[in-house]
C-alpha atoms as a PDB file:
ATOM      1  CA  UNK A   1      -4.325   0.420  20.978  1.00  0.00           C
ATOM      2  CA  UNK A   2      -3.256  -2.475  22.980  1.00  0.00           C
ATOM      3  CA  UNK A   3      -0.587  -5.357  21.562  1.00  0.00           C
ATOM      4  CA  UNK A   4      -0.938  -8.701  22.018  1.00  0.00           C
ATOM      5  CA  UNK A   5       2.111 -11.191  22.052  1.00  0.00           C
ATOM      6  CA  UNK A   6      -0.668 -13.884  19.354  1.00  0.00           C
ATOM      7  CA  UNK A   7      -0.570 -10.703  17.422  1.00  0.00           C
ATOM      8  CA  UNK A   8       2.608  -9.824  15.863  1.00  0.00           C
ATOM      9  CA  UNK A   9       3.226 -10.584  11.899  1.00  0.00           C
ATOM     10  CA  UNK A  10       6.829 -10.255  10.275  1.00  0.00           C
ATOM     11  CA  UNK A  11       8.581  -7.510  10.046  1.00  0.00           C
ATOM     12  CA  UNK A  12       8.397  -6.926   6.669  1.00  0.00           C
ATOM     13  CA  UNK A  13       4.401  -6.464   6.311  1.00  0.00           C
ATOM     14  CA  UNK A  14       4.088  -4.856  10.133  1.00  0.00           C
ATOM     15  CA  UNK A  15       4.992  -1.234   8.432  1.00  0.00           C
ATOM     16  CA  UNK A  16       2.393  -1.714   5.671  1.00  0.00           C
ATOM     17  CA  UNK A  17      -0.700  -2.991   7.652  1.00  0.00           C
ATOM     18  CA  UNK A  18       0.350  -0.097  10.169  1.00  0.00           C
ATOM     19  CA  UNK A  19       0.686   2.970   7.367  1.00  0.00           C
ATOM     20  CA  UNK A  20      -2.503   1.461   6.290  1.00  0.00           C
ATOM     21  CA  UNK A  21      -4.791   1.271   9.422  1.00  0.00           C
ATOM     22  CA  UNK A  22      -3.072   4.584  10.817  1.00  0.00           C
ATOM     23  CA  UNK A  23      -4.143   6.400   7.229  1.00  0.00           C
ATOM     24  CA  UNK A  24      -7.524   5.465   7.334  1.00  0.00           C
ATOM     25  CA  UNK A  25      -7.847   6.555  11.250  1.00  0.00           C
ATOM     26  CA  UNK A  26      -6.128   9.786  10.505  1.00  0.00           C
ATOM     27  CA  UNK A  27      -8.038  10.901   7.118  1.00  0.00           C
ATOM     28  CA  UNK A  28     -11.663  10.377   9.400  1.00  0.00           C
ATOM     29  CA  UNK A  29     -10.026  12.742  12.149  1.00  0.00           C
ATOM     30  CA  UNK A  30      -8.518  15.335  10.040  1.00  0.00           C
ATOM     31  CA  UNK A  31     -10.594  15.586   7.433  1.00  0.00           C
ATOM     32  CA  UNK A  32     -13.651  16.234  10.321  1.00  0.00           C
ATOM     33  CA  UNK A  33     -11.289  19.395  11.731  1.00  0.00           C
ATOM     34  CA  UNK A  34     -10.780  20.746   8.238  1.00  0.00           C
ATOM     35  CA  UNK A  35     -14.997  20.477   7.406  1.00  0.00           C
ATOM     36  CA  UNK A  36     -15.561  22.059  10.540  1.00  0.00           C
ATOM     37  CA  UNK A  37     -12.413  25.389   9.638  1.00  0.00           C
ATOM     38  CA  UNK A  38     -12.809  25.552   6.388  1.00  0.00           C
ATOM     39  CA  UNK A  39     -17.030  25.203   6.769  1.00  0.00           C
ATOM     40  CA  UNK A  40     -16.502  28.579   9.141  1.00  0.00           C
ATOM     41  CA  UNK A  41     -19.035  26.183  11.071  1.00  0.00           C
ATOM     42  CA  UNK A  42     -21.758  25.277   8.911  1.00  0.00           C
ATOM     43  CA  UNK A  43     -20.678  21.518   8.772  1.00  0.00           C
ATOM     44  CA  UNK A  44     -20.371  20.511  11.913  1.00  0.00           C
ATOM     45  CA  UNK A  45     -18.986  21.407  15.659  1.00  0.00           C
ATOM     46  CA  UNK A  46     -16.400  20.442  18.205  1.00  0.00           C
ATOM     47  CA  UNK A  47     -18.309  17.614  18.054  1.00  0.00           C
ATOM     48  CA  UNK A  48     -18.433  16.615  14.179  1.00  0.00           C
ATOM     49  CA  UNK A  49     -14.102  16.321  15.064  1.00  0.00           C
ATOM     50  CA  UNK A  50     -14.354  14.163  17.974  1.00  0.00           C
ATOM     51  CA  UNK A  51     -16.804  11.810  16.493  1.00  0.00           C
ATOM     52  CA  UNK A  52     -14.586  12.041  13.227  1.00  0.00           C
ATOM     53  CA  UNK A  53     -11.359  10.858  15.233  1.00  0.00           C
ATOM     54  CA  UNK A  54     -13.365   8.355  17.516  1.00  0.00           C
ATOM     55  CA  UNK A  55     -14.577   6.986  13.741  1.00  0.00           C
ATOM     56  CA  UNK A  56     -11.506   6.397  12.760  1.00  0.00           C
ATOM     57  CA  UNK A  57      -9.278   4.603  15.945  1.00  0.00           C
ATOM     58  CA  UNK A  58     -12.524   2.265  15.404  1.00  0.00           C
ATOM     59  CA  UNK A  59     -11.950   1.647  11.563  1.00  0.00           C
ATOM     60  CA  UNK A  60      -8.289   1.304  12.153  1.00  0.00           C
ATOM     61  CA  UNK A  61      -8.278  -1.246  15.159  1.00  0.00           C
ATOM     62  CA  UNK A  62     -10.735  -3.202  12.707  1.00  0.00           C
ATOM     63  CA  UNK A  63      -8.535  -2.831   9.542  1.00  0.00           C
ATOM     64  CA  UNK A  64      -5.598  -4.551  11.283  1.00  0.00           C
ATOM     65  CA  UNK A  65      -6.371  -5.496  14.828  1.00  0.00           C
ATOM     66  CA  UNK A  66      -6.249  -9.060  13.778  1.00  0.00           C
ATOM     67  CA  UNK A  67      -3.138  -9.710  12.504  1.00  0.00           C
ATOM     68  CA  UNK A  68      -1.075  -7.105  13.699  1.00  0.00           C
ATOM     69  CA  UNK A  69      -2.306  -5.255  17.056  1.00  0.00           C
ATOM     70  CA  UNK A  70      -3.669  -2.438  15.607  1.00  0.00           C
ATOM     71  CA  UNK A  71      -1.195   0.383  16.737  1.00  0.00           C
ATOM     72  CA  UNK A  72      -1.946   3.108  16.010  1.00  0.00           C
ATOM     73  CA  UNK A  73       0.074   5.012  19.559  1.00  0.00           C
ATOM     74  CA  UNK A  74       3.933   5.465  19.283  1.00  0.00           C
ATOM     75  CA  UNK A  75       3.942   6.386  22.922  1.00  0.00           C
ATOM     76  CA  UNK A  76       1.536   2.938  23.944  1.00  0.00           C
ATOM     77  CA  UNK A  77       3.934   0.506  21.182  1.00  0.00           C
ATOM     78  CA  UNK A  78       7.196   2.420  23.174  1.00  0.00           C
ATOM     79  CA  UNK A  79       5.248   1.549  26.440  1.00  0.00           C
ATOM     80  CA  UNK A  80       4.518  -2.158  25.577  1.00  0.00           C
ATOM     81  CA  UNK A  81       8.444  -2.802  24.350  1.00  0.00           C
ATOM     82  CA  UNK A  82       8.880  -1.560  27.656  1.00  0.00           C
ATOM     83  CA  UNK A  83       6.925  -3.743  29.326  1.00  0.00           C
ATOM     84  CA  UNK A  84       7.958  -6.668  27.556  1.00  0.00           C
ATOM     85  CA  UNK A  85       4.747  -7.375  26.068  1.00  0.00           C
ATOM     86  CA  UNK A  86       6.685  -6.630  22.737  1.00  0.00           C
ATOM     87  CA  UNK A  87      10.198  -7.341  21.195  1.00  0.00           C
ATOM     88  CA  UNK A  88      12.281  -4.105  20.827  1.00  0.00           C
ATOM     89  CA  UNK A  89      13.072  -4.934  17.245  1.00  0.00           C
ATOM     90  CA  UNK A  90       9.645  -4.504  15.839  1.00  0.00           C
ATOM     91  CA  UNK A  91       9.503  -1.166  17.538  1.00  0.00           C
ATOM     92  CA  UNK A  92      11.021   0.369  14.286  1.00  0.00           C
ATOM     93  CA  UNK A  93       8.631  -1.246  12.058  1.00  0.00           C
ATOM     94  CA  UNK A  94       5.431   0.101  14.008  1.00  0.00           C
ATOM     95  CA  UNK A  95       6.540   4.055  14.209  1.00  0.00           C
ATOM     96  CA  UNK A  96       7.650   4.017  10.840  1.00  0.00           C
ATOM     97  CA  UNK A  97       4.184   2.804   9.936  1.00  0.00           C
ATOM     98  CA  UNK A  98       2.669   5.007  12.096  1.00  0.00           C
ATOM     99  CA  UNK A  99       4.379   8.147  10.875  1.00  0.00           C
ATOM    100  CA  UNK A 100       4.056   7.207   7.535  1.00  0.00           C
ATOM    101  CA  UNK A 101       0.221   6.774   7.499  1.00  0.00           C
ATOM    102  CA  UNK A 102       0.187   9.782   9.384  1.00  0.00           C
ATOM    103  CA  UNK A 103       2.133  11.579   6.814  1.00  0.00           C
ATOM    104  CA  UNK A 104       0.083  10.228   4.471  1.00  0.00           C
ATOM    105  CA  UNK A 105      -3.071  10.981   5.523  1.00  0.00           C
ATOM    106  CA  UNK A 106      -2.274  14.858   6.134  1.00  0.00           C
ATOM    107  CA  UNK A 107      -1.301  14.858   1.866  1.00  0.00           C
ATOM    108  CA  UNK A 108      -4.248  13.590   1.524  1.00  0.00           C
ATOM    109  CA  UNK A 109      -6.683  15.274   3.145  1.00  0.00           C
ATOM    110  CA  UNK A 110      -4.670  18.478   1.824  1.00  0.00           C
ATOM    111  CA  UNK A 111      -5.155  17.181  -1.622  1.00  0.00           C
ATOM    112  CA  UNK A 112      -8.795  16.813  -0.298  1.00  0.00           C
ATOM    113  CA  UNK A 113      -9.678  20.352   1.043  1.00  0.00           C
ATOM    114  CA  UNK A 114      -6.664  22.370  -1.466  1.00  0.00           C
ATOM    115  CA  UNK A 115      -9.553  24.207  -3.024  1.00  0.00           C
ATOM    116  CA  UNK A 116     -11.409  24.908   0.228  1.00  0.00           C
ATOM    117  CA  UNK A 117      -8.191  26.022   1.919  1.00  0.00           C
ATOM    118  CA  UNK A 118      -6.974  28.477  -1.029  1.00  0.00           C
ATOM    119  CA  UNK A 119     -10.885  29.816  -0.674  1.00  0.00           C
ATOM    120  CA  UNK A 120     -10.983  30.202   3.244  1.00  0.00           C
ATOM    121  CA  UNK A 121      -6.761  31.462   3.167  1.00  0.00           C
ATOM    122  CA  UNK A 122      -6.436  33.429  -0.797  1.00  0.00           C
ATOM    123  CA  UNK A 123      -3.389  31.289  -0.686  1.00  0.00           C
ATOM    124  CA  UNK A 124      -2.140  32.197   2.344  1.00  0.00           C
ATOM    125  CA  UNK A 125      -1.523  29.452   5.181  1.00  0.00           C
ATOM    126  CA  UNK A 126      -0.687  30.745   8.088  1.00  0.00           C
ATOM    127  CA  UNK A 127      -0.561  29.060  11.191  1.00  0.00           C
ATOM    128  CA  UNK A 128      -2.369  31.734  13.572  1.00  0.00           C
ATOM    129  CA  UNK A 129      -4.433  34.667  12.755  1.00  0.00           C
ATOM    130  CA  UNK A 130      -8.162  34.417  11.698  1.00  0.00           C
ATOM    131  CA  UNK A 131      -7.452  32.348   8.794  1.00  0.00           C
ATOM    132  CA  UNK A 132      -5.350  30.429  10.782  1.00  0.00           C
ATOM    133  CA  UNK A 133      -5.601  26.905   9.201  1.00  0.00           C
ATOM    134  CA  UNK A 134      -2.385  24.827  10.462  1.00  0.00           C
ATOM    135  CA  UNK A 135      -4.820  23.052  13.019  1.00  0.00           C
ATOM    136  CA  UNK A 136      -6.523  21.190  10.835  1.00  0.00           C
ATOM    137  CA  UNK A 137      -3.247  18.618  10.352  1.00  0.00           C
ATOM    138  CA  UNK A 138      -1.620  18.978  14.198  1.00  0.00           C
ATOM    139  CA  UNK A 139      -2.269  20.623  17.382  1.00  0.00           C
ATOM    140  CA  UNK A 140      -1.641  23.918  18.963  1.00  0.00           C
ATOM    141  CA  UNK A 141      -2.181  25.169  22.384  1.00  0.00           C
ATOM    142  CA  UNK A 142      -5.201  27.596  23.326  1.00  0.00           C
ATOM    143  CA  UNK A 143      -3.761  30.993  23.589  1.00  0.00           C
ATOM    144  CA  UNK A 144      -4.300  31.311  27.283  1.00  0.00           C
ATOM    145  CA  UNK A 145      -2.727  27.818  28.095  1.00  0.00           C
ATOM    146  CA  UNK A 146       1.066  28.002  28.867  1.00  0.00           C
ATOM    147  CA  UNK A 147       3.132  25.321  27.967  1.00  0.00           C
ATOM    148  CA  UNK A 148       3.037  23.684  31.876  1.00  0.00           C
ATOM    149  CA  UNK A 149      -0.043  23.572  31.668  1.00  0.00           C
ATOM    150  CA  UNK A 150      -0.529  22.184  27.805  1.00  0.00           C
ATOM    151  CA  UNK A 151       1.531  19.475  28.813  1.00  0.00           C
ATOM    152  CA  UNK A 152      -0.299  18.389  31.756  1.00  0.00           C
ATOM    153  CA  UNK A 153      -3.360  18.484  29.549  1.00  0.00           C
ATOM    154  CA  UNK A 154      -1.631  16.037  27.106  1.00  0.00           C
ATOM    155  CA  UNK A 155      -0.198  13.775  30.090  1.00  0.00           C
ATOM    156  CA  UNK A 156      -3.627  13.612  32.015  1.00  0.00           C
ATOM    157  CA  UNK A 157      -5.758  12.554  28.376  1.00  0.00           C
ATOM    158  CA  UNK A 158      -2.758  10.124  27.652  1.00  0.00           C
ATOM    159  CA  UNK A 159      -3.219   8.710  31.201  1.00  0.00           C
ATOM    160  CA  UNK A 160      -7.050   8.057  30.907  1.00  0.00           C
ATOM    161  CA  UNK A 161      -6.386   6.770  27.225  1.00  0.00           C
ATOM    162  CA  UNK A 162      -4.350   4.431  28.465  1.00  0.00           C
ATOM    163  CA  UNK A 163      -6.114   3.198  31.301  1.00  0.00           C
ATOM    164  CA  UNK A 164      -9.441   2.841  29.375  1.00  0.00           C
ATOM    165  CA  UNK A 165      -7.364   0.850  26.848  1.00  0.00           C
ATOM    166  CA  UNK A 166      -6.216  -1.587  29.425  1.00  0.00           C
ATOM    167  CA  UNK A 167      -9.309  -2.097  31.013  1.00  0.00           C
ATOM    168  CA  UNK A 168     -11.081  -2.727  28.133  1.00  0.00           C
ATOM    169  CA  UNK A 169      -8.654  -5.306  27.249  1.00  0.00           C
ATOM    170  CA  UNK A 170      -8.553  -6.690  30.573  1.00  0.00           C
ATOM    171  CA  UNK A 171      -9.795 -10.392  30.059  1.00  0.00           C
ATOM    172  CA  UNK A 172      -9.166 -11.059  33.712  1.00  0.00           C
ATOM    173  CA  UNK A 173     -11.250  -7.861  35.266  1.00  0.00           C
ATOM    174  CA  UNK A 174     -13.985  -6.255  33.837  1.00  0.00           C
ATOM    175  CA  UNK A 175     -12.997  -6.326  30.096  1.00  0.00           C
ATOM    176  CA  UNK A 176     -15.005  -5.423  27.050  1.00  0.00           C
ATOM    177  CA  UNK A 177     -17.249  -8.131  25.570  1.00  0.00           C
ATOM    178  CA  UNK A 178     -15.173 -10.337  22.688  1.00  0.00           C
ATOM    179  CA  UNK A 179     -15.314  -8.078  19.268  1.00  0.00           C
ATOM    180  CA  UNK A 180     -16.948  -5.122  20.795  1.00  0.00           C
ATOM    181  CA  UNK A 181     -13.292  -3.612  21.536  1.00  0.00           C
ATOM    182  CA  UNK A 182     -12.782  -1.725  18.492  1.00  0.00           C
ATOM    183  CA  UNK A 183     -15.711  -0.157  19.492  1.00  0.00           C
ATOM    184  CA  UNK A 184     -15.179   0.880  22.791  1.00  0.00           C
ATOM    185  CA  UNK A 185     -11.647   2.303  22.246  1.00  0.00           C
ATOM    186  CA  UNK A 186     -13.566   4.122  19.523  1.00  0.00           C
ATOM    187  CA  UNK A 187     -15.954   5.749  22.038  1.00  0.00           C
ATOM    188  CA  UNK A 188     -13.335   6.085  24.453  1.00  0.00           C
ATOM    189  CA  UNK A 189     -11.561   8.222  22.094  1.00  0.00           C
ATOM    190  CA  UNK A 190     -14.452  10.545  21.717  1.00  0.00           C
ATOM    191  CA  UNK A 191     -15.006  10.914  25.756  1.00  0.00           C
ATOM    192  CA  UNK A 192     -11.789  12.101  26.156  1.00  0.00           C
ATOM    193  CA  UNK A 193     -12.184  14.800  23.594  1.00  0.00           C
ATOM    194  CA  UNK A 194     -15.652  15.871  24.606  1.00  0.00           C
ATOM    195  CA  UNK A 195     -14.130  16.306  28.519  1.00  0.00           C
ATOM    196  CA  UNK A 196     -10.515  17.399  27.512  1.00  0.00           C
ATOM    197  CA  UNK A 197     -10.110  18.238  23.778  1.00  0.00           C
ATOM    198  CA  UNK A 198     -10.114  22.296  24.415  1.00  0.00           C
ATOM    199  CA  UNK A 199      -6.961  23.052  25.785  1.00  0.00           C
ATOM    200  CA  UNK A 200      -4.421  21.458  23.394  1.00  0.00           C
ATOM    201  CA  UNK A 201      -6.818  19.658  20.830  1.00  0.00           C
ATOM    202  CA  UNK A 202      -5.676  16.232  22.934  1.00  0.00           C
ATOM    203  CA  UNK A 203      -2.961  14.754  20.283  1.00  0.00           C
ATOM    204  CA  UNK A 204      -2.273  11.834  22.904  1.00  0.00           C
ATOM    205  CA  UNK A 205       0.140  10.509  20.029  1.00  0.00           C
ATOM    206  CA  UNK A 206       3.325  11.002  18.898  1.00  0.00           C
ATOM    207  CA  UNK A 207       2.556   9.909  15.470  1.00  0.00           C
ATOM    208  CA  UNK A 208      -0.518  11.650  14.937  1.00  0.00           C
ATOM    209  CA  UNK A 209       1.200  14.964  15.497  1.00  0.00           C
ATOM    210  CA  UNK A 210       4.702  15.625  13.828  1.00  0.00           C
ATOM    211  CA  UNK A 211       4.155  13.692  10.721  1.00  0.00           C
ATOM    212  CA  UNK A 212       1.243  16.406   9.898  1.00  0.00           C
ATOM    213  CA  UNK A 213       3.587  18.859  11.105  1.00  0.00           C
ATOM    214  CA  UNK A 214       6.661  18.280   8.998  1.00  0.00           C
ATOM    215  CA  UNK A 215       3.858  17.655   5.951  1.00  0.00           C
ATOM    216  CA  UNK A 216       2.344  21.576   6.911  1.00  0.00           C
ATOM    217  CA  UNK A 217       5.977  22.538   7.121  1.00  0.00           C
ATOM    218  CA  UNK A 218       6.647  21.524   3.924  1.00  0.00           C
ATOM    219  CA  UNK A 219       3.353  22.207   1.960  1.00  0.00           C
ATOM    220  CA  UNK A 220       3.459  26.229   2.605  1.00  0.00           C
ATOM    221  CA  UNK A 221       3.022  26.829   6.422  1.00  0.00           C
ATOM    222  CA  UNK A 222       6.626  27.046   7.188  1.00  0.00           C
ATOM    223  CA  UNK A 223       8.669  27.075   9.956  1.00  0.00           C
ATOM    224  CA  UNK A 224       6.130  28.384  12.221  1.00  0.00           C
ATOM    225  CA  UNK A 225       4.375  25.194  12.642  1.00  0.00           C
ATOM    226  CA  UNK A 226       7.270  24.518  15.001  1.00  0.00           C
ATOM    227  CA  UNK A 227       7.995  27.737  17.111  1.00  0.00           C
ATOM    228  CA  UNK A 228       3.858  28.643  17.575  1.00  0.00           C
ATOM    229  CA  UNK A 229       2.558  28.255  20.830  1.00  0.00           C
ATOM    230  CA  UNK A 230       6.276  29.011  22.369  1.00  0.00           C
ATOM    231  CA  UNK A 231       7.699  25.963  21.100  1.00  0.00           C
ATOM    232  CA  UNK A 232       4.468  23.475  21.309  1.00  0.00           C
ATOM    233  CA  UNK A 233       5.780  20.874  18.842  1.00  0.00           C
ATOM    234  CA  UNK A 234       7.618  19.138  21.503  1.00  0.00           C
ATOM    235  CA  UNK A 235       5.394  18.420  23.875  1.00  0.00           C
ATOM    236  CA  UNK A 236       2.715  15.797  21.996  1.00  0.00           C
ATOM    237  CA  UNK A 237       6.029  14.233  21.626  1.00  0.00           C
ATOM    238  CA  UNK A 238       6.955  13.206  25.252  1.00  0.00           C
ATOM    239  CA  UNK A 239       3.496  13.857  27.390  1.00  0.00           C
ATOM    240  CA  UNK A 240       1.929  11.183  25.532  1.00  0.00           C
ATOM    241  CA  UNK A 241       4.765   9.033  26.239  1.00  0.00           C
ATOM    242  CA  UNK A 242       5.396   9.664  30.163  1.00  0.00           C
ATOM    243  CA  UNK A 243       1.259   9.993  30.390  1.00  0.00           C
ATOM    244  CA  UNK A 244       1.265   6.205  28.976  1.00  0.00           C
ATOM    245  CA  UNK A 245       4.085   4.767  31.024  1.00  0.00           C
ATOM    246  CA  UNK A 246       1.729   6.633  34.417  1.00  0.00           C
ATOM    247  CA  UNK A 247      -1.307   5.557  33.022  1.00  0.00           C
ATOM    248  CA  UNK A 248      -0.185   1.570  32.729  1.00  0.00           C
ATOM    249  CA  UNK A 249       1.693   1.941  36.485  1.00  0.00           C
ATOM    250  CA  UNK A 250      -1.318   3.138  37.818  1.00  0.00           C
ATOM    251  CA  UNK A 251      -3.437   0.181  35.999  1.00  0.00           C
ATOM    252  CA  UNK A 252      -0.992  -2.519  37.182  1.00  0.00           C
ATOM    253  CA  UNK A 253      -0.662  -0.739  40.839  1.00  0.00           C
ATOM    254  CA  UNK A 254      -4.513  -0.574  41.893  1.00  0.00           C
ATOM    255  CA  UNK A 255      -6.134  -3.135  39.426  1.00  0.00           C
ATOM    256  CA  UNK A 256      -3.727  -5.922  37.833  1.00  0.00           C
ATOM    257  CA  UNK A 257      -1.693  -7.140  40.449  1.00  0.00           C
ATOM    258  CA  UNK A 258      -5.098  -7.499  42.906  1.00  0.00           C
ATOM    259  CA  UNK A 259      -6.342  -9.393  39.653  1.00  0.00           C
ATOM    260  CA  UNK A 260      -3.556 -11.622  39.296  1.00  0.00           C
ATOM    261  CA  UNK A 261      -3.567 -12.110  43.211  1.00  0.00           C
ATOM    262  CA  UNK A 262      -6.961 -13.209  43.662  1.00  0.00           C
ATOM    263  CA  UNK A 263      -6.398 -15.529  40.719  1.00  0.00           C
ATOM    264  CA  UNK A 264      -3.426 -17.095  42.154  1.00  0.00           C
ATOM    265  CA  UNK A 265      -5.483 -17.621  45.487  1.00  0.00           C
ATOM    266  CA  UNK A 266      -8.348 -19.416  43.997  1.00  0.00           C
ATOM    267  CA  UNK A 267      -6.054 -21.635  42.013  1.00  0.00           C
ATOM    268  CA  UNK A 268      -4.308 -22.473  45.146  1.00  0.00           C
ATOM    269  CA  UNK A 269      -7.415 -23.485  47.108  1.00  0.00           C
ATOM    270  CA  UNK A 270      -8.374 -25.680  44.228  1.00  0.00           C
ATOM    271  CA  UNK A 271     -11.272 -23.658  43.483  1.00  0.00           C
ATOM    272  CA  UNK A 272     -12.584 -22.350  40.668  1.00  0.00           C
ATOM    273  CA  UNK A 273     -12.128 -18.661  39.370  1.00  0.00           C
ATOM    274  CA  UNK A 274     -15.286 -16.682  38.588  1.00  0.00           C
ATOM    275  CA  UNK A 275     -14.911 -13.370  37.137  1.00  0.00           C
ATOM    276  CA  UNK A 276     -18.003 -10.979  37.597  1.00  0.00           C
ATOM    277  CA  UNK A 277     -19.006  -7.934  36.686  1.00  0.00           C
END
């Protein structure tokens, strides 16, 4: 989700509106993978989880968009503090919302689904195997994908995340009607995983991965949350962040600057700017 510099409260309540509006996106997502595991299919399909997640960016952009941005991307708040669009020392504030509503939202939908997960596991979480149940809170690689090429699955979704986000919010191109952005992010959430969700389960977020992870670590899956899939817990760590910082470069290189140029050009001839679609 996209900052913007009218919409940045204090400090102090940034944290809470985030942990809120990231809990109630995450508990939609990963409570739609664990109906779909622990249902051994019989309540819904690949696309019962992509619809859950796209749900829930929508609900959370809506629960706090207004007052304080709505982010709900560590990698896309890192990006924006990059690009100046926001101050360095609310960076701290946002991820620590963020991982705490993430954190938050793995207890609960482990409080949830505990009786459904000691009936699919007999009290045994494991993280692979064919009551393999760790991927209901983070993501894992396919077992055919090697790590390259997990983490160019991760960079490429983060890219087109990205630039959907930007164009959406693009007042000056094409951008999404006024109050129907929520909406769209929501939907562009779900394309994504429809067209790139089965190699790596597209965790495009920082903060929607290792929170759940340290929580499975810690609620009986054990240190093999972090050395399955040769290591995987890494990479939705940096992709999304490198895939965000390519994603804006490529937004500002072939669409933003021409915006800003043809702007500047019909200011300077005194005439009025039109924007069409």
């Amino acid at each position: 989700r996209t900052s913007s510099k009218a919409a940045q409260p204090t400090t102090a309540i940034t944290p809470l509106l985030t942990l809120l509006s990231f809990s109630m996106h995450q508990v939609f997502g990963l409570s739609s993978v664990a109906q779909v595991v622990l249902g051994r299919g019989n309540f819904g399909q690949h696309l019962s989880i992509n619809l859950g997640f796209g749900i829930g960016v929508t609900l959370g952009i809506h629960v706090a968009g207004g007052v304080s941005g709505a982010h709900l991307n560590a990698a896309i708040t890192l990006t924006h503090c990059i690009l100046g669009n926001l101050s360095w020392t609310k960076l701290p504030a946002y991820v620590i919302g963020q991982f705490l509503g993430s954190f938050t939202a793995a207890a609960t939908v482990f409080g949830l689904y505990y009786d459904a997960l000691y009936d699919f596991t007999k009290g045994n979480f494991t993280v692979t195997g064919p009551t393999a149940t760790a991927s209901i809170f983070c993501t894992y690689p396919a077992p055919y994908v090697s790590l390259l090429g997990g983490f160019f699955s991760e960079f490429i979704a983060t890219v087109m995340l990205c630039l959907g986000i930007l164009a959406i919010k693009d007042d000056r191109n094409n951008g999404a009607l006024k109050g129907t952005e929520a909406l769209m992010i929501g939907i562009l959430v779900l394309g994504i995983g429809l067209g790139m969700g089965l190699n790596t389960g597209y965790a495009m977020n920082p903060s929607r991965d290792l929170p759940p992870r340290v929580f499975t670590a810690i609620a009986g899956w054990g240190t093999d949350v972090f050395t399955a899939g040769h290591h995987w817990w890494w990479v939705p760590l940096t992709a999304p962040i490198l895939g965000s910082l390519a994603g804006t470069l490529i937004y500002k290189l072939f669409i933003a600057f021409h915006n800003q140029a043809v702007l500047e050009s019909g200011n300077e001839k005194g005439q009025p700017v039109v924007e069409t679609s």
